[in-house]
N, C-alpha and C. Protein backbone atom coordinates (compact mmCIF):
# COMPACT_ATOMS: atom_id res chain seq x y z
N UNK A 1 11.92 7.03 16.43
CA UNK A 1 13.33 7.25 16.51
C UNK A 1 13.85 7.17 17.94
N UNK A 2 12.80 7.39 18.46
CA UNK A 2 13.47 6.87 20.34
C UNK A 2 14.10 6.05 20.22
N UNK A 3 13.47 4.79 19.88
CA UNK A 3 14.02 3.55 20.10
C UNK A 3 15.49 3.60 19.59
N UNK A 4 16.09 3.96 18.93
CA UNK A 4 17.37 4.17 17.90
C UNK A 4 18.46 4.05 19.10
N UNK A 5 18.52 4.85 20.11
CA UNK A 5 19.30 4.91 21.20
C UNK A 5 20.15 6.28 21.23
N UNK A 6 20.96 6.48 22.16
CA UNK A 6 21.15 7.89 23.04
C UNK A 6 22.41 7.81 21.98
N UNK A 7 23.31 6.82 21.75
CA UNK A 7 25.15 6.59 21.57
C UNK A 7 24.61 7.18 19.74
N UNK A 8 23.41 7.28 18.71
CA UNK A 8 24.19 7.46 17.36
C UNK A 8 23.65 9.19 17.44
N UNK A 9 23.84 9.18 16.26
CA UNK A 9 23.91 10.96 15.88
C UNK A 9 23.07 10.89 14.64
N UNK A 10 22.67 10.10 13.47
CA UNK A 10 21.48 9.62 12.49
C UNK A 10 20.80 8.52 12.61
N UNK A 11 19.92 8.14 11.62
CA UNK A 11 19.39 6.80 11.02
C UNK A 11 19.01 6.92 9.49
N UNK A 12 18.77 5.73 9.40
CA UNK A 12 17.92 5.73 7.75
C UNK A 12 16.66 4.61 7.86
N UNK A 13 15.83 4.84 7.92
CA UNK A 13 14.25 3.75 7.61
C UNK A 13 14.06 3.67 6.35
N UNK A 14 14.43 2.35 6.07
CA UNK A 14 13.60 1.91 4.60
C UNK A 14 11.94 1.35 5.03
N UNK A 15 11.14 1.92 4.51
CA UNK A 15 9.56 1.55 4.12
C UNK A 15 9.97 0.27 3.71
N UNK A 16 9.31 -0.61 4.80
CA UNK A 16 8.61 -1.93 4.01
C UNK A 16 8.63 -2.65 3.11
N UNK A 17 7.60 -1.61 2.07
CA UNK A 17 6.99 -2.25 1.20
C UNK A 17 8.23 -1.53 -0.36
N UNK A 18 9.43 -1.26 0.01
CA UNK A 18 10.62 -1.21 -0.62
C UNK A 18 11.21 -2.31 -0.76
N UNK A 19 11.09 -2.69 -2.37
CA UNK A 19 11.87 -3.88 -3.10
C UNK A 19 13.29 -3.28 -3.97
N UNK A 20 13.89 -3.98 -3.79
CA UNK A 20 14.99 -3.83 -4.68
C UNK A 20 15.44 -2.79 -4.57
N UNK A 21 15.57 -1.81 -3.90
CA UNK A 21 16.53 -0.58 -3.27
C UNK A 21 17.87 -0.83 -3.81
N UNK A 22 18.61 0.10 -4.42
CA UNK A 22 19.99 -0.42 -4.86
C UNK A 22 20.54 -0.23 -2.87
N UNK A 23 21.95 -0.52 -2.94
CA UNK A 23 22.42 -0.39 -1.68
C UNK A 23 22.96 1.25 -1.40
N UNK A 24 23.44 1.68 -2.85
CA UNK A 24 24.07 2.75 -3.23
C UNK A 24 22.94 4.30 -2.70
N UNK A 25 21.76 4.10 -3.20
CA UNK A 25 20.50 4.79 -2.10
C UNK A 25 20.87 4.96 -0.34
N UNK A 26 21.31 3.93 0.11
CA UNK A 26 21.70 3.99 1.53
C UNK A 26 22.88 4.60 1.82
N UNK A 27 23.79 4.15 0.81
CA UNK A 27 25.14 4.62 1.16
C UNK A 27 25.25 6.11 0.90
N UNK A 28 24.54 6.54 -0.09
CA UNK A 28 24.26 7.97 -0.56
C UNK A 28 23.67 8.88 0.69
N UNK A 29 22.84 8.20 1.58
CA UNK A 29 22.36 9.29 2.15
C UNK A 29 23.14 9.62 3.33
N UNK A 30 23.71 8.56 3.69
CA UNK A 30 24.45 7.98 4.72
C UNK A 30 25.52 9.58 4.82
N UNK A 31 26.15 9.39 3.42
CA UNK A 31 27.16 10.22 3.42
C UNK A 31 26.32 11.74 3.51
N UNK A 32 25.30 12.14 2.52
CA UNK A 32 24.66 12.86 2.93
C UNK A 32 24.41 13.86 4.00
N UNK A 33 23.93 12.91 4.62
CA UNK A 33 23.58 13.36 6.79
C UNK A 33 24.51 14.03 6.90
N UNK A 34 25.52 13.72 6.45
CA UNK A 34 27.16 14.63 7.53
C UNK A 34 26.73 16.14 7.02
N UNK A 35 26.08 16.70 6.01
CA UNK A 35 25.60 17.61 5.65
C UNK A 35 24.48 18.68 5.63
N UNK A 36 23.46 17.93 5.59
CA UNK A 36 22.34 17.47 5.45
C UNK A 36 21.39 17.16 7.03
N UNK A 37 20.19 17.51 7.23
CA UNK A 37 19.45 17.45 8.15
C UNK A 37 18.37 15.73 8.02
N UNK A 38 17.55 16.23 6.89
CA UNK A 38 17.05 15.55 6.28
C UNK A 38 17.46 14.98 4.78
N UNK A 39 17.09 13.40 4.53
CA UNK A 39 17.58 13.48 3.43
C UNK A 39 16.12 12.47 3.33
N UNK A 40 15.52 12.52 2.17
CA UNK A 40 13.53 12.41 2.28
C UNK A 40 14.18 11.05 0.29
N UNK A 41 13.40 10.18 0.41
CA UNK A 41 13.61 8.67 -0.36
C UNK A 41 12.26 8.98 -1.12
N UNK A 42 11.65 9.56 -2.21
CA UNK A 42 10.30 9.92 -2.31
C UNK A 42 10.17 8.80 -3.12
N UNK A 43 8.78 7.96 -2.77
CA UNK A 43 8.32 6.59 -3.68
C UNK A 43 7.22 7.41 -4.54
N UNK A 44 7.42 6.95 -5.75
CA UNK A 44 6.56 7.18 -6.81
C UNK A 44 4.37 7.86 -6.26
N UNK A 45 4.03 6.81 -5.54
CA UNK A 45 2.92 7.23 -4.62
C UNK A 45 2.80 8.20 -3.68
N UNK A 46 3.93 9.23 -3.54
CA UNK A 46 3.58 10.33 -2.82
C UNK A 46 4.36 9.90 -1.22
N UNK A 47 4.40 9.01 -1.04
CA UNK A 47 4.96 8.11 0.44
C UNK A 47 6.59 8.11 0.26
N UNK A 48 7.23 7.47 1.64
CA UNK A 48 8.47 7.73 1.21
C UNK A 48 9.34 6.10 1.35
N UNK A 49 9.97 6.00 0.76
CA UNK A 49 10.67 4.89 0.94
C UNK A 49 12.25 4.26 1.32
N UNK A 50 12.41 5.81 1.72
CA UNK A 50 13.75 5.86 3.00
C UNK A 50 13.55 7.39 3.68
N UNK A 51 13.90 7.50 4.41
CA UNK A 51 14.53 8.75 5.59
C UNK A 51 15.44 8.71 6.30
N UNK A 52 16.63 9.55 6.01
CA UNK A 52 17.50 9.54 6.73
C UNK A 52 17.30 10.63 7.32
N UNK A 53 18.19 10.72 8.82
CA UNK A 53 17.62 12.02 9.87
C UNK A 53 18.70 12.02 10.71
N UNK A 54 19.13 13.04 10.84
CA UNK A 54 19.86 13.64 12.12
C UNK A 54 18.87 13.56 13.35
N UNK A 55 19.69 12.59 14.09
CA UNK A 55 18.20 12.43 15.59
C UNK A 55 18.38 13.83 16.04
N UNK A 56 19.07 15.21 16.06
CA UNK A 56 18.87 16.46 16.99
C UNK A 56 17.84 16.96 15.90
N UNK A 57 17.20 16.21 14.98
CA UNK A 57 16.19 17.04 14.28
C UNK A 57 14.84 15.79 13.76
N UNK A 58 15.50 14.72 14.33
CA UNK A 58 14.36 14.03 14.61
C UNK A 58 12.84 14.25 15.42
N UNK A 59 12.61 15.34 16.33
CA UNK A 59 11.34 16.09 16.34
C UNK A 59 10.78 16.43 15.49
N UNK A 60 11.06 16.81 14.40
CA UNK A 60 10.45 17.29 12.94
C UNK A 60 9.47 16.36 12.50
N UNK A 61 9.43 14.99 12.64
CA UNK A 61 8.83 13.90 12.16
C UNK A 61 8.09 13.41 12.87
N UNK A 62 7.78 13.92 14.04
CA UNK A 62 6.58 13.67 15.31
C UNK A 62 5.34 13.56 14.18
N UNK A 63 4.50 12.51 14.23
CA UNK A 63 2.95 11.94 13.71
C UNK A 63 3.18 12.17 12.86
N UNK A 64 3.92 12.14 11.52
CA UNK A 64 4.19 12.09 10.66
C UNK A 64 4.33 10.42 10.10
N UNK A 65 3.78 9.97 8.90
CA UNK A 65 3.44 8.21 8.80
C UNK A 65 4.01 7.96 7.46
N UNK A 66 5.55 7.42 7.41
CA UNK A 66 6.20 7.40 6.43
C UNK A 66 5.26 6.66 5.47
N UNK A 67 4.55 6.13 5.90
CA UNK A 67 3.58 5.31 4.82
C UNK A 67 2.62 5.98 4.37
N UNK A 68 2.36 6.94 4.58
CA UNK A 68 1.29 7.38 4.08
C UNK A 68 1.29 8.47 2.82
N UNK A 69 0.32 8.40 1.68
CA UNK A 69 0.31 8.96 0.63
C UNK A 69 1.23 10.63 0.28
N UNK A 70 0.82 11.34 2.02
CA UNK A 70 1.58 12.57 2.33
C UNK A 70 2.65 12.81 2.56
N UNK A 71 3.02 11.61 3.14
CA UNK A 71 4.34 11.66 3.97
C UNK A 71 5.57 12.64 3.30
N UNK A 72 5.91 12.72 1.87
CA UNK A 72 7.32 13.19 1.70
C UNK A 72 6.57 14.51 1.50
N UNK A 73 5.56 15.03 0.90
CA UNK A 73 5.35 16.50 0.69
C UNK A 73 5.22 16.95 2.67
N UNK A 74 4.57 15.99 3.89
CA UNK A 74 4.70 16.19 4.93
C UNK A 74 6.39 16.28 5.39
N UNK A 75 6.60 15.79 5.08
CA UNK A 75 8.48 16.48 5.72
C UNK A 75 9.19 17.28 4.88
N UNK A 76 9.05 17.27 4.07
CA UNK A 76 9.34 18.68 3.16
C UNK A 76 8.94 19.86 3.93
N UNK A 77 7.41 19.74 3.86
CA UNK A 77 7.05 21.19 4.29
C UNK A 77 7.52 21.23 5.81
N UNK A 78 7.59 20.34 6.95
CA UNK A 78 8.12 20.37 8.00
C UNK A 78 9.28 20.52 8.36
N UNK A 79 10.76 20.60 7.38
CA UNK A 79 11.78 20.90 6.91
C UNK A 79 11.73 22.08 6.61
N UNK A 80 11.25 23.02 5.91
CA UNK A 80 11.07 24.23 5.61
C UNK A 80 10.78 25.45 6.38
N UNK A 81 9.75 24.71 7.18
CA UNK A 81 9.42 25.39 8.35
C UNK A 81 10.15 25.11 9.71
N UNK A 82 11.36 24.16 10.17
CA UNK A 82 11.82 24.19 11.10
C UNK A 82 13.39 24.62 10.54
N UNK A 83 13.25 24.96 9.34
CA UNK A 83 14.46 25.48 8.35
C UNK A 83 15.73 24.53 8.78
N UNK A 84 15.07 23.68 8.74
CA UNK A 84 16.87 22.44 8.12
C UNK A 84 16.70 22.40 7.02
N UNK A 85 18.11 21.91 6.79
CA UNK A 85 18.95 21.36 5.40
C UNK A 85 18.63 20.02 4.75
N UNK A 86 17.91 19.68 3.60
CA UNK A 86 16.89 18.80 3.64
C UNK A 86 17.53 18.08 2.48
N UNK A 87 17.73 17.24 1.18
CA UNK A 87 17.80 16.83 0.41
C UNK A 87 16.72 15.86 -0.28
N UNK A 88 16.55 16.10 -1.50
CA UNK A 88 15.84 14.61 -2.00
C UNK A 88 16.38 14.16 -2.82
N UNK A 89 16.52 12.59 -2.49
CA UNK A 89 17.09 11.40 -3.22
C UNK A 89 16.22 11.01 -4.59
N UNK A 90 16.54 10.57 -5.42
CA UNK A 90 16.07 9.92 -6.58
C UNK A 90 15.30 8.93 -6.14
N UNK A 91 13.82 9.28 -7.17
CA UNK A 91 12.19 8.68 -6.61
C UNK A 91 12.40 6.73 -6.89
N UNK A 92 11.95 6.62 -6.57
CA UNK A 92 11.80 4.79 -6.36
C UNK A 92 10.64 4.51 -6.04
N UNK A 93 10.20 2.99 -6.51
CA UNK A 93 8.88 2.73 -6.52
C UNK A 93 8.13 1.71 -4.93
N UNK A 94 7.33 1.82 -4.72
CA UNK A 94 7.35 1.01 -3.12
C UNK A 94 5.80 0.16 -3.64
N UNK A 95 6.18 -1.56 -3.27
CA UNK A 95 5.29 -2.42 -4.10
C UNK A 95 3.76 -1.87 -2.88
N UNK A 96 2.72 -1.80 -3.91
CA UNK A 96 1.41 -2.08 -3.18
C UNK A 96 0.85 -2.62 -3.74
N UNK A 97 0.41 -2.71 -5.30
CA UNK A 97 -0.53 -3.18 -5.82
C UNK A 97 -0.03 -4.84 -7.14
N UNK A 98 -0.58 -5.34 -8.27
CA UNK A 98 -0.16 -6.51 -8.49
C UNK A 98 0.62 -5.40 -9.83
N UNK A 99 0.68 -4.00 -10.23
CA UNK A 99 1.35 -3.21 -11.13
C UNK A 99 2.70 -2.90 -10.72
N UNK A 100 2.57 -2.76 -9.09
CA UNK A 100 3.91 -2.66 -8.14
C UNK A 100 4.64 -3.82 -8.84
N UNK A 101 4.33 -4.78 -8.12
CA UNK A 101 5.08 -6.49 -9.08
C UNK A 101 5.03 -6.44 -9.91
N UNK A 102 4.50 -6.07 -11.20
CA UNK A 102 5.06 -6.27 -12.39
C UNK A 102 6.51 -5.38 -12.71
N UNK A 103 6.19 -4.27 -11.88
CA UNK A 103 7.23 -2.85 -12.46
C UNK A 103 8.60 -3.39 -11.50
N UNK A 104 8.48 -4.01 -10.45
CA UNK A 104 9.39 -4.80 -9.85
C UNK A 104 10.19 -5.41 -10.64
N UNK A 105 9.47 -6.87 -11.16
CA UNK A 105 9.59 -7.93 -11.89
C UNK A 105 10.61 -7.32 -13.46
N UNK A 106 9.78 -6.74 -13.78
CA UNK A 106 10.86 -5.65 -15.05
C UNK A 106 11.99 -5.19 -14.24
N UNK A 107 11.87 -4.57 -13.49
CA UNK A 107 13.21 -4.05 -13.12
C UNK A 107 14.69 -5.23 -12.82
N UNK A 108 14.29 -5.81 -11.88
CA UNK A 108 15.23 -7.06 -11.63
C UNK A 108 15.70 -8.02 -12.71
N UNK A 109 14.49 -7.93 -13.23
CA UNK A 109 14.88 -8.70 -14.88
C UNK A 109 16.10 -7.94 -15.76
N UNK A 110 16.24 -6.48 -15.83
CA UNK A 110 16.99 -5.81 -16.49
C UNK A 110 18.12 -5.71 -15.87
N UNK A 111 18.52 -6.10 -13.86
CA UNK A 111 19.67 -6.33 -13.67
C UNK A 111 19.82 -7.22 -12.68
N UNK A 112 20.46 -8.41 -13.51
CA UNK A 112 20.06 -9.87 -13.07
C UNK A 112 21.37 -9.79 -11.69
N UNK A 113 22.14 -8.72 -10.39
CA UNK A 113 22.54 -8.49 -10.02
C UNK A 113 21.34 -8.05 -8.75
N UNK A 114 20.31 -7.86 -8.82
CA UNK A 114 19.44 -6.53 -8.03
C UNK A 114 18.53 -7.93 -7.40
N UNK A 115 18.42 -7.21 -6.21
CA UNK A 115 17.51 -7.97 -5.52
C UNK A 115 17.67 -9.55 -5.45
N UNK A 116 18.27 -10.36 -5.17
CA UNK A 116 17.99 -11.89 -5.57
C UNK A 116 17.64 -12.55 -4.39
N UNK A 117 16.67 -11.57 -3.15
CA UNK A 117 16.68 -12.39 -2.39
C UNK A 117 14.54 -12.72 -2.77
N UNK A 118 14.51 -11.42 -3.32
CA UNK A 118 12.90 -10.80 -3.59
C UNK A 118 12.92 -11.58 -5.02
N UNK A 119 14.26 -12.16 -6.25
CA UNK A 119 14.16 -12.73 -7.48
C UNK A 119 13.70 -14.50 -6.92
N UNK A 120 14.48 -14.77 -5.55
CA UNK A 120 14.23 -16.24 -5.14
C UNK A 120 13.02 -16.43 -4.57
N UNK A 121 12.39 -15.56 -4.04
CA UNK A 121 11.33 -16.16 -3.43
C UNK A 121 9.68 -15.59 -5.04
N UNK A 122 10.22 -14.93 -5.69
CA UNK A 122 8.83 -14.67 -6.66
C UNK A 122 9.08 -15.90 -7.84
N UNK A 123 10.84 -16.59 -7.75
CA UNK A 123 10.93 -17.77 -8.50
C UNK A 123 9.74 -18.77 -7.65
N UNK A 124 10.22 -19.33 -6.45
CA UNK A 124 9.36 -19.81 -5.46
C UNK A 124 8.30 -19.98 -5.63
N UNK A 125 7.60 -18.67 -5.64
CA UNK A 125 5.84 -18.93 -5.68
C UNK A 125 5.37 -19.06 -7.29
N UNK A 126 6.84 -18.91 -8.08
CA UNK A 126 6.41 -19.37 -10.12
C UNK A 126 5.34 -17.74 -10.26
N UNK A 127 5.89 -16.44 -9.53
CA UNK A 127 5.58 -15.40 -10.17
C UNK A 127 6.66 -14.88 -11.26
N UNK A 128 7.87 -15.38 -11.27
CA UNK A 128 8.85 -14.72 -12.04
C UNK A 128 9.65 -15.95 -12.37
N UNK A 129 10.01 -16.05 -13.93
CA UNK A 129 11.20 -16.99 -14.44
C UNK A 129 12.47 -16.30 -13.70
């Protein structure tokens, strides 16, 4: 979050390996923050697949590895104990494995609106009609 710069007052990190995020997830937390310390994106695997943060409480998240299996029960409990105001967003799935892509692939299929930049390129490689 250093890097972010001195001039904002939040951020939000989407994980990576986050497909098809509605936009409404971002805009939600966005509004959030004005409230809110933490607002924690929990992916189905225990990892997280957004964080939004007030940078005056961005210390909280020192070696903390949004990717990693711990990560959202790790800022939870680091939230608790530096007693900010924390929220959690509705869980979402973050692709790792070829079950990730399928549960993807279903999803986008059911709203032919979602994702079409992740629908053009799995047309591309002839993983998805």
């Amino acid at each position: 979050f250093k890097e972010a710069g001195s001039n904002l007052e939040r951020i939000v990190v989407v994980n990576s390996a986050t497909a098809a995020l509605p936009p409404v997830f971002i805009q939600q937390t966005i509004k959030l923050l004005k409230k809110q310390d933490i607002a924690i994106g929990p992916s189905t695997d225990g990892s997280v697949y957004l964080c939004g943060i007030n940078l005056a409480c961005a210390h909280q998240l020192k070696n903390i590895s949004l990717s990693s299996l711990s990560s959202c029960n790790q800022i939870i409990h680091r939230a608790v104990f530096c007693r900010s105001k924390y929220v959690i967003l509705p869980a979402w799935n973050t692709i790792h494995t070829i079950d990730d892509i399928r549960m993807l692939i279903k999803d986008i299929r059911q709203n032919p609106y979602a994702a079409p930049s992740v629908r053009r390129f799995l047309r591309k490689i002839k993983f998805c009609a």
